[in-house]
Protein backbone atom coordinates (compact mmCIF):
# COMPACT_ATOMS: atom_id res chain seq x y z
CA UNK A 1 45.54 -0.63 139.29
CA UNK A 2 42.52 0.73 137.35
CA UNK A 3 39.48 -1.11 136.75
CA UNK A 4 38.37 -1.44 133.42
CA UNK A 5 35.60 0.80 133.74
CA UNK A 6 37.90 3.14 135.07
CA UNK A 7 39.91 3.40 132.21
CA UNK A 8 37.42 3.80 129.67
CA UNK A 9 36.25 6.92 131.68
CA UNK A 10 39.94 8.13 131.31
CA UNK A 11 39.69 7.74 127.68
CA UNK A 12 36.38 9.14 127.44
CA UNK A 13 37.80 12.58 129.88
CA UNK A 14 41.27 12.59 127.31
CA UNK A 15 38.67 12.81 124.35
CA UNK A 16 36.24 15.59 126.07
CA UNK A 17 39.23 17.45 126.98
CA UNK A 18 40.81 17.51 123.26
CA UNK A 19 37.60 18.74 122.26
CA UNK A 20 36.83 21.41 124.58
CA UNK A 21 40.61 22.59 123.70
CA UNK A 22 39.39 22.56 119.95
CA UNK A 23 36.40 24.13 120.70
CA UNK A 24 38.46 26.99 122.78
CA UNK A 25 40.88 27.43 119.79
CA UNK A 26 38.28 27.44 116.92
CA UNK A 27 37.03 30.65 119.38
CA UNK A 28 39.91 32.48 119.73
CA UNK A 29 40.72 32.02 115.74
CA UNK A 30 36.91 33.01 114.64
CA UNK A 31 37.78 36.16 117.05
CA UNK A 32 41.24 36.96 115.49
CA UNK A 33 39.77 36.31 112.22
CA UNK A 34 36.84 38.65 112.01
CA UNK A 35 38.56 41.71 113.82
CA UNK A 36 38.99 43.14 110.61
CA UNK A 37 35.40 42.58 109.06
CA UNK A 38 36.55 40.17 106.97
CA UNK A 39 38.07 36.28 106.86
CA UNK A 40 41.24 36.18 104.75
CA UNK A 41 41.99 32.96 102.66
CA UNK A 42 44.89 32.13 105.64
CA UNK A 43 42.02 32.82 108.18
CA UNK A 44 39.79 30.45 106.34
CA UNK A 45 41.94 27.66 105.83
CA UNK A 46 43.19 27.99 109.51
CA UNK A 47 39.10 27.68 110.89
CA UNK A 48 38.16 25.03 108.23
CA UNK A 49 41.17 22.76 109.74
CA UNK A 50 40.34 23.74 113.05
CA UNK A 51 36.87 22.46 112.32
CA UNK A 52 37.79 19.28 110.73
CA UNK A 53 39.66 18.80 113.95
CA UNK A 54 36.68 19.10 116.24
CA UNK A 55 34.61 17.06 113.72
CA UNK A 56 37.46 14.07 113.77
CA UNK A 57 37.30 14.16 117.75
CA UNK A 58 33.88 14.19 118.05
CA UNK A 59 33.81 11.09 116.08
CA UNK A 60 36.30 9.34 117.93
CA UNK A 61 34.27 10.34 121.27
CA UNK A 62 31.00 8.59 119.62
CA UNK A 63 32.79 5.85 118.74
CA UNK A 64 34.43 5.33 122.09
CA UNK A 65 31.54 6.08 124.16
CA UNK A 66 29.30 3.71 121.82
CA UNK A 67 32.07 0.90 122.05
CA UNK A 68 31.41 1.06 125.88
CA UNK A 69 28.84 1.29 126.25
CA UNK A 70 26.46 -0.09 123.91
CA UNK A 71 25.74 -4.14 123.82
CA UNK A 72 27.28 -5.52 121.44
CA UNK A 73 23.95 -5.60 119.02
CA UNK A 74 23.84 -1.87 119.06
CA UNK A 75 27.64 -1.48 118.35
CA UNK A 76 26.40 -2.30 114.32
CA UNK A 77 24.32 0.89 114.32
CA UNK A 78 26.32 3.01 112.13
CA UNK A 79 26.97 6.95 113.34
């Protein structure tokens, strides 16, 4: 069995890891997307969402890694 500590790490690694994905993806779109010289309203739509994505997980991250480890006080401190 996992100690608690250990998974909170796991959570924290699950949310890195959907971000560095996001991160990957918003690079191979930006490269697709310029090719041509010029971003498309598809193109732009696709790398706005793509962004929001990476935005939302980021978030999430900060809010896990505050809820474990910040004392409680801290955990009023709004991101």
């Amino acid at each position: 069995m996992l100690a608690p500590n250990e998974i909170d790490n796991e959570a924290l690694l699950s949310k890195f890891n959907k971000l560095h994905t996001h991160i990957g993806l918003l690079s191979r779109h930006f490269n697709e997307a310029t090719e041509d010289d010029e971003i498309d309203k598809r193109e732009r739509a696709d790398l706005a969402a793509i962004g929001d994505e990476i935005s939302r997980h980021t978030q999430e991250l900060l809010a896990l890694t505050f809820r474990i480890y910040c004392s409680s006080d801290d955990e009023k401190v709004s991101v």
